[in-house]
N, C-alpha and C. Protein backbone atom coordinates (compact mmCIF):
# COMPACT_ATOMS: atom_id res chain seq x y z
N UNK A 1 102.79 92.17 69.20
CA UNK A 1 103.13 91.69 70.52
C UNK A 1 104.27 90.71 70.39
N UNK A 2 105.35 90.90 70.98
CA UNK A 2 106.68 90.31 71.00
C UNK A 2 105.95 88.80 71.82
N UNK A 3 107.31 87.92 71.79
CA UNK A 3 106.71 86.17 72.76
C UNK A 3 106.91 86.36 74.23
N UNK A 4 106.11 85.66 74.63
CA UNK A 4 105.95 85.21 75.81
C UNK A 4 107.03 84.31 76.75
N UNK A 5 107.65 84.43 77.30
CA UNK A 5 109.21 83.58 77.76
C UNK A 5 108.76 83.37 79.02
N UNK A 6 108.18 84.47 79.86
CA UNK A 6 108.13 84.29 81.54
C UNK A 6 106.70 85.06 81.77
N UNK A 7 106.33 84.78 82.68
CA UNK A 7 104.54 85.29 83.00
C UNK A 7 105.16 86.85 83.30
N UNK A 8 106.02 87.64 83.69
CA UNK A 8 106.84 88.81 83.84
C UNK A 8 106.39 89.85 82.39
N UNK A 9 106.19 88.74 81.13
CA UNK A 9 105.97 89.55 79.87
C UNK A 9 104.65 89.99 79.91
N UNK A 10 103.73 88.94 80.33
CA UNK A 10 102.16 89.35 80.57
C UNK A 10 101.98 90.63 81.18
N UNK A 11 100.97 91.18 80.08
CA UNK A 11 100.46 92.76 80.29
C UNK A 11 99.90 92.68 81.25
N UNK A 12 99.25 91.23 81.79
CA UNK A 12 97.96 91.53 82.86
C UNK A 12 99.16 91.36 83.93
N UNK A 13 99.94 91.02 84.03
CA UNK A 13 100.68 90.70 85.30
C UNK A 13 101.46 92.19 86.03
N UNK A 14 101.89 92.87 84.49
CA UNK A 14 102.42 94.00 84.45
C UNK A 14 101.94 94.86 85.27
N UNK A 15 100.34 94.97 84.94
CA UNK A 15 99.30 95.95 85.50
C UNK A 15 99.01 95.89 86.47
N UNK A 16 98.87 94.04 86.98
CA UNK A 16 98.39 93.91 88.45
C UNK A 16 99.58 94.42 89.69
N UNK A 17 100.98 94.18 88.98
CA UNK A 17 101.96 95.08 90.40
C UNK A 17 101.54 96.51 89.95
N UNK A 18 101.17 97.08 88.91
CA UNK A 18 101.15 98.70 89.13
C UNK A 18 99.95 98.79 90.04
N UNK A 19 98.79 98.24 90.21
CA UNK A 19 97.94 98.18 90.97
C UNK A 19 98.25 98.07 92.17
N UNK A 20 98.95 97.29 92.61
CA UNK A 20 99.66 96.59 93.99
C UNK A 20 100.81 97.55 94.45
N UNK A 21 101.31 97.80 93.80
CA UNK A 21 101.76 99.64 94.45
C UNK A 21 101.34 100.46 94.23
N UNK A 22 100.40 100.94 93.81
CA UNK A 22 99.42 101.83 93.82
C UNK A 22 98.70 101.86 95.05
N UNK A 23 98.07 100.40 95.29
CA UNK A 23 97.20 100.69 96.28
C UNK A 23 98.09 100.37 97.67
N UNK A 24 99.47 99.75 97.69
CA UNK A 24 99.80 99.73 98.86
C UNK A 24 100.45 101.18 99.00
N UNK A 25 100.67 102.16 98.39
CA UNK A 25 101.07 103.39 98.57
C UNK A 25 100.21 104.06 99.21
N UNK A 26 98.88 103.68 98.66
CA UNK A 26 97.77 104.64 99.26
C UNK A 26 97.00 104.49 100.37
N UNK A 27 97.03 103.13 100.37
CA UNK A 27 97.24 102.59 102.56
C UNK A 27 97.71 102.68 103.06
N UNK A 28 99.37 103.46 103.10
CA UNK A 28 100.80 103.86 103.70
C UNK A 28 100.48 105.18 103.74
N UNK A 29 99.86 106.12 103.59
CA UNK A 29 99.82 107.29 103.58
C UNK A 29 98.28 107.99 103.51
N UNK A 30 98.37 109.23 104.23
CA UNK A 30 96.83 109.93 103.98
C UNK A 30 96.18 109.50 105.45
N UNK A 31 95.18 109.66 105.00
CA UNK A 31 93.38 109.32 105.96
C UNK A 31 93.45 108.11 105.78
N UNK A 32 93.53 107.64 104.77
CA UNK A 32 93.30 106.34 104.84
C UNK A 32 93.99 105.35 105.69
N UNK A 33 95.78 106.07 105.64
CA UNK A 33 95.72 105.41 106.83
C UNK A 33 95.77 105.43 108.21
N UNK A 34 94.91 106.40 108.66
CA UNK A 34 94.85 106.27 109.62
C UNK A 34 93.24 106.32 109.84
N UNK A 35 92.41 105.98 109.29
CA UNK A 35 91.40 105.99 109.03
C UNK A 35 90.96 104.42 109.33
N UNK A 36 91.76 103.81 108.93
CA UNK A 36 91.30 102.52 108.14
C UNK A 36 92.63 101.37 108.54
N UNK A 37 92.78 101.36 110.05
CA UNK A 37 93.89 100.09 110.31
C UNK A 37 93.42 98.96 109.71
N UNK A 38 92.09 98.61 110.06
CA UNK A 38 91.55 97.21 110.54
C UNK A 38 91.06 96.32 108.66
N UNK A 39 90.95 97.37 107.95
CA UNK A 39 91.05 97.43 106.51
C UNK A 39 91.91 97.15 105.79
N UNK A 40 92.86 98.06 106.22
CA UNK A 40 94.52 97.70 105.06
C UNK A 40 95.11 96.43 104.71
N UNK A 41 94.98 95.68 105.88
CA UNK A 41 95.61 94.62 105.74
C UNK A 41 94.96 93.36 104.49
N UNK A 42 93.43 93.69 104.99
CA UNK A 42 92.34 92.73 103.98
C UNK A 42 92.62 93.02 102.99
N UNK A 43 92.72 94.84 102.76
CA UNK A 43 93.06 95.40 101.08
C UNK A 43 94.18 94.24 100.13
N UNK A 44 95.12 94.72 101.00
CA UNK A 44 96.20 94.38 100.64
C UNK A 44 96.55 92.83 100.45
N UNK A 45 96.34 92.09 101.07
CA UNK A 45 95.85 90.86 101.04
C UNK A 45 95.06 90.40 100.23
N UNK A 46 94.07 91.34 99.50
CA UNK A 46 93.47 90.38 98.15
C UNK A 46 93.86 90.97 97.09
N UNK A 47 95.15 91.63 97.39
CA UNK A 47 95.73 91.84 96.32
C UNK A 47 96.42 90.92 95.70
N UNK A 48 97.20 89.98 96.48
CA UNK A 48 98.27 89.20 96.44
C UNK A 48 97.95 87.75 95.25
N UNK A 49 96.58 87.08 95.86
CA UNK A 49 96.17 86.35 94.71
C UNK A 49 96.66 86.89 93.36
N UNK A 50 95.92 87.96 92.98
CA UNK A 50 95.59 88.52 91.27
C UNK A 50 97.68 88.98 91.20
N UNK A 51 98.26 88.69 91.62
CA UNK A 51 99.85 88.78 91.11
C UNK A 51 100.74 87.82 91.47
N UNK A 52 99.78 86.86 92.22
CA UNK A 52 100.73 85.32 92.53
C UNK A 52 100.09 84.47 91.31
N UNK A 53 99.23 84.45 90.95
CA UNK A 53 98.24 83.73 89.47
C UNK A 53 98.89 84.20 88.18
């Protein structure tokens, strides 16, 4: 594992935006969204903690 310079190098940080477009892709599109207004927003919203940390 190469050094650490900016929280940007962190694997966990890495993973949490692939998560965070992952799942905001999948509330933008499908059943889900139109299934699920009143939802998306909460989704998406506790996403934000786990990639602002």
């Amino acid at each position: 594992m190469g050094r650490i310079e900016r929280f940007e190098d962190l694997i966990a940080w890495q993973r949490a935006q692939e998560l965070t477009r992952a799942i905001y892709d999948a509330t933008r599109q499908g059943a889900f969204a139109k299934i699920s207004k009143a939802l998306t927003p909460t989704l998406r919203n506790s996403l934000l903690p786990s990639v602002k940390d």
